[in-house]
Structure formats: structure tokens, C-alpha cells
N, C-alpha and C. Protein backbone atom coordinates (compact mmCIF):
# COMPACT_ATOMS: atom_id res chain seq x y z
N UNK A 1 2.51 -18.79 4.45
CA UNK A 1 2.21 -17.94 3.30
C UNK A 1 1.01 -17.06 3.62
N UNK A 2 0.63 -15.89 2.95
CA UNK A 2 -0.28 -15.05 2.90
C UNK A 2 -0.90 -14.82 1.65
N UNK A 3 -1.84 -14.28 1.44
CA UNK A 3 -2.60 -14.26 -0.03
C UNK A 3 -3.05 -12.63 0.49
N UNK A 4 -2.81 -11.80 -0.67
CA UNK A 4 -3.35 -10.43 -0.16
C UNK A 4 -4.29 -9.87 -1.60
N UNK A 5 -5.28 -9.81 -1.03
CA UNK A 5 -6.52 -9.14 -2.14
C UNK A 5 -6.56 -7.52 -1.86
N UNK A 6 -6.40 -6.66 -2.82
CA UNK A 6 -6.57 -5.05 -2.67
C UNK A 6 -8.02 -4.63 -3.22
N UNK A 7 -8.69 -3.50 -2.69
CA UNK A 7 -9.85 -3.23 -3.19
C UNK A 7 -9.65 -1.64 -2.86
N UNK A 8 -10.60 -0.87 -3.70
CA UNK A 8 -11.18 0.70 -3.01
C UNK A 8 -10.43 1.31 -4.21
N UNK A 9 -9.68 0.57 -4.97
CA UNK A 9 -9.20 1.75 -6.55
C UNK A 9 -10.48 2.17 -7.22
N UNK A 10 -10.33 3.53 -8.19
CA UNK A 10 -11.25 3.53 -8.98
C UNK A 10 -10.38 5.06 -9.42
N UNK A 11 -12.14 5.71 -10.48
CA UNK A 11 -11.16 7.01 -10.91
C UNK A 11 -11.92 7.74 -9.92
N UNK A 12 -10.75 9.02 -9.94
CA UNK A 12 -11.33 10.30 -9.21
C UNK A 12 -11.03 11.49 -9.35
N UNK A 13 -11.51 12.56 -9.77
CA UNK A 13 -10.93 13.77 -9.78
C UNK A 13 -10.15 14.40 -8.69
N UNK A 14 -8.81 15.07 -9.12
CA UNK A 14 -8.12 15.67 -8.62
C UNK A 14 -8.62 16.48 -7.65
N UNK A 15 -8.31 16.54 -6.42
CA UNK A 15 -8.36 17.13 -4.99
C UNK A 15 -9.23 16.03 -4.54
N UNK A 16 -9.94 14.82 -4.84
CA UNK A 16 -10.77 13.72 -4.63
C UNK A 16 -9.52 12.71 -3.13
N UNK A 17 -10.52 11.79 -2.85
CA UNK A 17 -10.08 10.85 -1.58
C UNK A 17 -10.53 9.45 -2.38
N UNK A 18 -9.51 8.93 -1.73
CA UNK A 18 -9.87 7.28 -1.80
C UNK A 18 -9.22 6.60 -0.83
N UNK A 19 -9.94 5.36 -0.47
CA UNK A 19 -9.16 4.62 0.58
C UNK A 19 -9.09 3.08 0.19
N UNK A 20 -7.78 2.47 0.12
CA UNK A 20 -7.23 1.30 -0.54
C UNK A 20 -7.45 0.46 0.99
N UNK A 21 -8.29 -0.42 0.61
CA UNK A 21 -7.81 -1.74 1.36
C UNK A 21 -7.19 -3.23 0.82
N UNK A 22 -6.44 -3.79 1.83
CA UNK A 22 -5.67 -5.02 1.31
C UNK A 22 -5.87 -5.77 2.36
N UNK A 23 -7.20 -7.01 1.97
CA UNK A 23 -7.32 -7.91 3.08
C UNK A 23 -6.41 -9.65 2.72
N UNK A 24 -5.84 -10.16 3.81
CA UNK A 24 -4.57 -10.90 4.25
C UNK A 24 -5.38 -12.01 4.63
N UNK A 25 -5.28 -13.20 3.81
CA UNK A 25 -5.39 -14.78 4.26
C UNK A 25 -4.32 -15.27 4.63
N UNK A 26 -4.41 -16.27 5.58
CA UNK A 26 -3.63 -16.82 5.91
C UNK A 26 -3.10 -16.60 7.50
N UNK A 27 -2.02 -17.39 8.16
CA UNK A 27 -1.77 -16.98 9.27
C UNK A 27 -1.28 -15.95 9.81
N UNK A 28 -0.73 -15.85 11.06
CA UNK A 28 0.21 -15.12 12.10
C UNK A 28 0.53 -13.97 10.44
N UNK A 29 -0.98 -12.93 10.53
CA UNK A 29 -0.83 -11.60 9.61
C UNK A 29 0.58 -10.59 10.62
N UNK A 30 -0.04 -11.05 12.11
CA UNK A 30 0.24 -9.71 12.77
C UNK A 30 2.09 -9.87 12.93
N UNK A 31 2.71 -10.51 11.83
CA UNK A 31 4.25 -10.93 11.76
C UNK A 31 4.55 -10.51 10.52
N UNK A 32 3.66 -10.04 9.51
CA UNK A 32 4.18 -9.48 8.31
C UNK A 32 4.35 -8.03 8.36
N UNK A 33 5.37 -7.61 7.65
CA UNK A 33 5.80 -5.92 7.60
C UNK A 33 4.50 -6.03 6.17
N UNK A 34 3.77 -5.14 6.46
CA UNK A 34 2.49 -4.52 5.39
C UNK A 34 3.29 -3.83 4.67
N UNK A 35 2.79 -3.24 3.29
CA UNK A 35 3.34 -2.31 1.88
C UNK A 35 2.27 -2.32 1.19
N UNK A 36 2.13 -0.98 0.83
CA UNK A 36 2.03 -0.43 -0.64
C UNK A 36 3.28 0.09 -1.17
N UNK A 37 2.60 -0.33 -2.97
CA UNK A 37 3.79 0.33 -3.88
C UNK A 37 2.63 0.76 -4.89
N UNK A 38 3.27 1.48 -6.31
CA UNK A 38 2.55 1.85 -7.18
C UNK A 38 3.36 1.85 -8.59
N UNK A 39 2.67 1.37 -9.44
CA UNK A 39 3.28 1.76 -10.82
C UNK A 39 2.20 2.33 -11.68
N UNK A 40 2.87 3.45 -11.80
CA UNK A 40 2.48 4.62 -12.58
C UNK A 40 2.80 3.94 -14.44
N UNK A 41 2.06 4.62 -15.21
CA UNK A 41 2.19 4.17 -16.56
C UNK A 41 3.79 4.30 -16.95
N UNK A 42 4.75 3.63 -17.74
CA UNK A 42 6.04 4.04 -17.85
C UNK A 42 7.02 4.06 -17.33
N UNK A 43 6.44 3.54 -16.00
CA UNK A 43 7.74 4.02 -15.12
C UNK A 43 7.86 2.35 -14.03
N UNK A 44 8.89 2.92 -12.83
CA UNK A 44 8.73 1.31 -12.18
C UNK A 44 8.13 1.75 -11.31
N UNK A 45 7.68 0.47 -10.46
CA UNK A 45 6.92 -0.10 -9.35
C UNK A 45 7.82 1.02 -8.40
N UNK A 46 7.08 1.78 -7.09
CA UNK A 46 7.76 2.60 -6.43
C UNK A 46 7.07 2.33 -5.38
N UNK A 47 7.93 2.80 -3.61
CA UNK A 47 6.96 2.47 -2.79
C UNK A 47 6.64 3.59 -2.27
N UNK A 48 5.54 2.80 -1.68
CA UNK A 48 4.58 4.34 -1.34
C UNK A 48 4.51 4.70 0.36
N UNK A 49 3.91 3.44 0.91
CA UNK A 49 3.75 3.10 2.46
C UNK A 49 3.87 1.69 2.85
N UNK A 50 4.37 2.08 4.14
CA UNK A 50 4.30 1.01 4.58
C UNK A 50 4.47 0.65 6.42
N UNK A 51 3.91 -0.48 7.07
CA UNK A 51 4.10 -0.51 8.48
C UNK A 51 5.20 -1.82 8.42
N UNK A 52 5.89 -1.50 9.90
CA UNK A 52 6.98 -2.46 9.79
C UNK A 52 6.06 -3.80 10.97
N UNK A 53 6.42 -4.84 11.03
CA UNK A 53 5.49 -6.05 11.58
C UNK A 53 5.64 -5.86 13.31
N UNK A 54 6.76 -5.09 13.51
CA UNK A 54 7.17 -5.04 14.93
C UNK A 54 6.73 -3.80 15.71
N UNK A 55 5.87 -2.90 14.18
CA UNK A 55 5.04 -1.39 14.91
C UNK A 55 6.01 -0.54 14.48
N UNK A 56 7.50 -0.54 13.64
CA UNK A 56 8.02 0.35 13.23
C UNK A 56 6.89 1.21 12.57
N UNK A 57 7.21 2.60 12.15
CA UNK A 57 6.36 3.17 11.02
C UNK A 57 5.24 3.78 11.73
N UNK A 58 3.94 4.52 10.40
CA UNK A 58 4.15 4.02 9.36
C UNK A 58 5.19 5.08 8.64
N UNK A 59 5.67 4.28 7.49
CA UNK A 59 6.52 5.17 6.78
C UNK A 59 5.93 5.43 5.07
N UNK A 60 6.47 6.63 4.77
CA UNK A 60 5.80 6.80 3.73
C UNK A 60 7.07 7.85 2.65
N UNK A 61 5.99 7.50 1.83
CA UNK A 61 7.20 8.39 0.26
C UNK A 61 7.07 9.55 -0.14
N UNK A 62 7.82 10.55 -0.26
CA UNK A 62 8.16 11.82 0.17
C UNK A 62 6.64 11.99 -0.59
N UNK A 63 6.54 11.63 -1.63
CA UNK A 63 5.65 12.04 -3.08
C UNK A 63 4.04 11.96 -2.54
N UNK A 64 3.92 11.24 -1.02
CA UNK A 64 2.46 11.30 -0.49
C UNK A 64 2.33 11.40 0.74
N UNK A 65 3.76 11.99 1.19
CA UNK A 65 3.90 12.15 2.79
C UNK A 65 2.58 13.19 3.22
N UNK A 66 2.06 13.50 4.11
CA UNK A 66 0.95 14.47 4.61
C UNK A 66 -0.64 14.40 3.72
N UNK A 67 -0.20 13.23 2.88
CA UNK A 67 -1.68 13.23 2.06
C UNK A 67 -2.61 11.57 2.11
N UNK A 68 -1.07 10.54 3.15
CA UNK A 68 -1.52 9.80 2.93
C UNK A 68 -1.77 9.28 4.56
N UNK A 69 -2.58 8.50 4.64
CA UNK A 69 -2.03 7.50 5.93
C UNK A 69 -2.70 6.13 5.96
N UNK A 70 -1.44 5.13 6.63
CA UNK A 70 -1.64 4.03 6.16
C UNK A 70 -1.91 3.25 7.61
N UNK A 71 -2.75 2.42 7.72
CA UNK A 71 -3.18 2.05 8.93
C UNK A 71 -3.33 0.36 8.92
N UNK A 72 -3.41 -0.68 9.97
CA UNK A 72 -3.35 -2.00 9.74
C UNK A 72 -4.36 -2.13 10.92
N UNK A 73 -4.95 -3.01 10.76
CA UNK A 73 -5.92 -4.01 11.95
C UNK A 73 -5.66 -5.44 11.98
N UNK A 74 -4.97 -5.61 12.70
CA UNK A 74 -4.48 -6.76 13.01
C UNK A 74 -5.87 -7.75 13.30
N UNK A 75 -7.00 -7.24 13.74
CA UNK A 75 -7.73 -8.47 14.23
C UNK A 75 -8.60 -8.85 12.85
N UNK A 76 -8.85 -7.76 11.86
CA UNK A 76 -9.37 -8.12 10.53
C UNK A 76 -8.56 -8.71 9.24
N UNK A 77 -7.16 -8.81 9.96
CA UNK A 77 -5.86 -9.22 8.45
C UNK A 77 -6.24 -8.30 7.62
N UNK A 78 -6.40 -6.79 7.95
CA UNK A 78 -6.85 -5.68 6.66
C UNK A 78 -5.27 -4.70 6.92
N UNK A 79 -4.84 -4.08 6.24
CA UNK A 79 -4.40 -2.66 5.75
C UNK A 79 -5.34 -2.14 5.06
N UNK A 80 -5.06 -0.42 5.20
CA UNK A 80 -5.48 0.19 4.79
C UNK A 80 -4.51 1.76 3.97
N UNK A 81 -4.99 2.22 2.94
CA UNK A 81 -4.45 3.22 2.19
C UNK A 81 -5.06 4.37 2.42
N UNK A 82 -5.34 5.80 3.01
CA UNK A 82 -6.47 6.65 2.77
C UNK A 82 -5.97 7.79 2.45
N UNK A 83 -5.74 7.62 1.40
CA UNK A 83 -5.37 8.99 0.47
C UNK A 83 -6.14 10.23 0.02
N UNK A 84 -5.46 11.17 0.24
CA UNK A 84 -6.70 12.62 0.26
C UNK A 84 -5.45 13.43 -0.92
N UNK A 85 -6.01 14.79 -1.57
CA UNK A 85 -5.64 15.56 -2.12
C UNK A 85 -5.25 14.71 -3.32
N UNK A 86 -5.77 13.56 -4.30
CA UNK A 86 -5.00 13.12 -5.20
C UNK A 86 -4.82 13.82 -6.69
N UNK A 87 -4.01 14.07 -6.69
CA UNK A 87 -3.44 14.41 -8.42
C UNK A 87 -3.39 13.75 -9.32
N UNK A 88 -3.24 14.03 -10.37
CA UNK A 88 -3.15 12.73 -11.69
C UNK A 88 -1.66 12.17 -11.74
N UNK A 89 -0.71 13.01 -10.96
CA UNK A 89 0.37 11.93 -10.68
C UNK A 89 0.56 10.80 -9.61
N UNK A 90 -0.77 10.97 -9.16
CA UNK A 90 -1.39 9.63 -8.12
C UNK A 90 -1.95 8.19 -9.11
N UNK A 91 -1.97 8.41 -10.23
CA UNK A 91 -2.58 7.99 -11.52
C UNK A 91 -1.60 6.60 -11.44
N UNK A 92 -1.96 5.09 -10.81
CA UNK A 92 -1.08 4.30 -10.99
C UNK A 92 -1.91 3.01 -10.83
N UNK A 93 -1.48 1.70 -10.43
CA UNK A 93 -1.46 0.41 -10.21
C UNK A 93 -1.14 0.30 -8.87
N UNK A 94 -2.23 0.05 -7.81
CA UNK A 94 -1.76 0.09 -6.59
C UNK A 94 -1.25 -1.61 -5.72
N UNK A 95 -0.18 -1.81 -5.36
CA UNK A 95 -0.32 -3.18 -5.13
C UNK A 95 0.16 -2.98 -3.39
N UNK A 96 -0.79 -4.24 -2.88
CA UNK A 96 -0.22 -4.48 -1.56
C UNK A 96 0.85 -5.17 -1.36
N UNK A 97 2.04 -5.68 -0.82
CA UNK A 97 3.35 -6.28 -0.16
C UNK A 97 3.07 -6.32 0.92
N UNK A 98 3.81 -7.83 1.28
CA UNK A 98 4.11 -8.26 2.40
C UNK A 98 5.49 -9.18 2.86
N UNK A 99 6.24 -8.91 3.79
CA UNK A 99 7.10 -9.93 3.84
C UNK A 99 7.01 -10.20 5.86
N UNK A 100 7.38 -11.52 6.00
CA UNK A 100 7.37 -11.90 7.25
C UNK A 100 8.90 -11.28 7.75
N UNK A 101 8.53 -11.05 8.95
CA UNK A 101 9.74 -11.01 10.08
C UNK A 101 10.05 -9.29 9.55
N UNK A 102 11.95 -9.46 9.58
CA UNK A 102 12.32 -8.45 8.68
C UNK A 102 12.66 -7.70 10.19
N UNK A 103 14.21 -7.48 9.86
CA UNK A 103 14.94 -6.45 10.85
C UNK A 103 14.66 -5.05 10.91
N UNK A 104 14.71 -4.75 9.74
CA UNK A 104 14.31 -3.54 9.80
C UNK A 104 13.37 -3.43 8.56
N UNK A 105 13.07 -2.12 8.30
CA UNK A 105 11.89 -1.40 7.29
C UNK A 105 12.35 -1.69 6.04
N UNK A 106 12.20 -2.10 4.80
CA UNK A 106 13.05 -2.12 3.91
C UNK A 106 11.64 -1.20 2.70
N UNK A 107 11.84 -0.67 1.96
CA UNK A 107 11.21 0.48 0.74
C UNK A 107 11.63 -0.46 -0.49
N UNK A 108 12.32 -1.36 -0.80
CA UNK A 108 12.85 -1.87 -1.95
C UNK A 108 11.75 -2.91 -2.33
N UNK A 109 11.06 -3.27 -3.59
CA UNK A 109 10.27 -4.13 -3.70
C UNK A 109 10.67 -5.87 -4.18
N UNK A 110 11.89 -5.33 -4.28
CA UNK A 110 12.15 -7.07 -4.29
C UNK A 110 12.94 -7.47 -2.65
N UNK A 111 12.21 -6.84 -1.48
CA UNK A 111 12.84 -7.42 -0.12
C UNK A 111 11.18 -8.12 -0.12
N UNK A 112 10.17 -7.91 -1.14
CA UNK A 112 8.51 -8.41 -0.25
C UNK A 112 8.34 -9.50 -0.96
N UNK A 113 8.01 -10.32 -0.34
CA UNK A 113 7.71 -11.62 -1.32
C UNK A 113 6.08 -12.05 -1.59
N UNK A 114 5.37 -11.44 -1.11
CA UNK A 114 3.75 -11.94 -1.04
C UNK A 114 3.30 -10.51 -1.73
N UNK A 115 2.66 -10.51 -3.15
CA UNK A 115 1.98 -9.47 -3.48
C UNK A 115 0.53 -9.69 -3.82
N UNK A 116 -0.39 -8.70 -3.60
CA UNK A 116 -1.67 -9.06 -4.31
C UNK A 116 -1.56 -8.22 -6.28
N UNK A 117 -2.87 -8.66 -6.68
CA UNK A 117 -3.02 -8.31 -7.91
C UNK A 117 -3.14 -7.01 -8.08
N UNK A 118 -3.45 -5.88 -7.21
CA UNK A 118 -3.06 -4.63 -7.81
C UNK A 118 -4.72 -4.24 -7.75
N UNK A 119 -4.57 -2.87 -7.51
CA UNK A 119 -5.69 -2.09 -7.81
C UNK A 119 -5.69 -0.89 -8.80
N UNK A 120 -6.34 -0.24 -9.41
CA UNK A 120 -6.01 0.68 -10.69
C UNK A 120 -6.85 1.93 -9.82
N UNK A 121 -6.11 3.05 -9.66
CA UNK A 121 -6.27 4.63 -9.34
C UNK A 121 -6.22 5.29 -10.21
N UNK A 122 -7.22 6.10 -10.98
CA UNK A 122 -6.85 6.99 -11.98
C UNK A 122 -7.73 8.08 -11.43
N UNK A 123 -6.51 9.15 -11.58
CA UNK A 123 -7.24 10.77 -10.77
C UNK A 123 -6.91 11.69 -12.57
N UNK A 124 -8.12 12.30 -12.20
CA UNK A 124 -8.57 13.02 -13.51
C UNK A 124 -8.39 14.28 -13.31
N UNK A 125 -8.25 15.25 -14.25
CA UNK A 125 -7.92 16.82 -14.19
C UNK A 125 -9.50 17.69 -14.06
């Protein structure tokens, strides 16, 4: 099992940066495919980024492709989120995912079974 804690949400004005980290207890991190997802007010949980455990990736969602990049350190059990240019449709609930092994990349949030509690992003006008 893994336990994943997220930190680095907060608010920020639009064209603002933030960078999400999600640090990983537990063992053999460097075997989990890493994720972010986000839920925006109203709507569902969507994914955002993510690295695959075998170095696929990273891959990301059309909606933050070129604004985001998502990075892992295997020797700290950290991911990382570092998002630039955010809008208020960046305005969400950020959670980390993880699932072990995994053939390929999967974007769907019920393929991750280890989530942390979520971080709150709110970008202001």
C-alpha cells in the first residue's frame, strides 16, 4: 500500500504559478503509475497528469497541455504538479492517484486505487 499526502494548493490570480506536490509513504514508490486529477465545482473528477511507473509519459489533458508539467523523484517518494498560466477554470480540488504495476497508461479514475485527500486551487480574475 501507499499513503499519498498533496500540498502547494492555495488561491492565485489568473496568469499566477503554482506547484502541487504529492509526497508517497510506503514501499517500492518507484512501481506506482503517479496521477493527478481535479474536480472542479459541479462537475466530475477529471484527469489532468500523469507518469506511467515504467517511465511511460508524462501525459497530460488537452485542458493543461503546455501549461503544465508533471515530474516524479523517485528517491524522495514526491510528484510534482507545476502549473503556470492558471485561469479560473484551473479553479478545482486537486488530488494525487496512484496505482501499482499497470500495462499501460490508463486517464480513467477508477483504474487508481490509492488517493490522497486533495488540495484546493482557486485562481481569481
Amino acid at each position: 500500500q501507499v499513503q499519498l499526502v498533496e500540498s502547494g494548493g492555495g488561491l492565485v490570480q489568473a496568469g499566477g504559478s503554482l506547484r502541487l506536490s504529492c509526497a508517497a509513504s510506503g514501499r517500492f514508490f518507484s512501481t506506482y503509475t503517479m496521477t493527478w486529477f481535479r474536480r472542479a465545482p459541479g462537475k466530475e473528477r477529471e484527469f489532468v497528469a500523469g507518469i506511467q511507473w515504467s517511465g511511460g509519459g508524462p501525459y497530460y489533458a488537452d485542458s493543461v497541455k503546455g501549461r503544465c508539467t508533471f515530474s516524479r523523484d523517485n528517491a524522495k517518494n514526491t510528484v510534482y504538479l507545476q502549473m503556470n498560466s492558471l485561469n479560473p477554470e484551473d479553479t478545482a480540488v486537486y488530488y494525487c492517484a496512484a496505482s501499482r504495476y499497470g500495462a499501460s497508461f490508463s486517464r480513467r479514475d477508477v483504474d487508481y486505487a490509492y488517493w490522497g485527500q486533495g488540495t484546493q486551487v482557486t485562481v481569481s480574475t
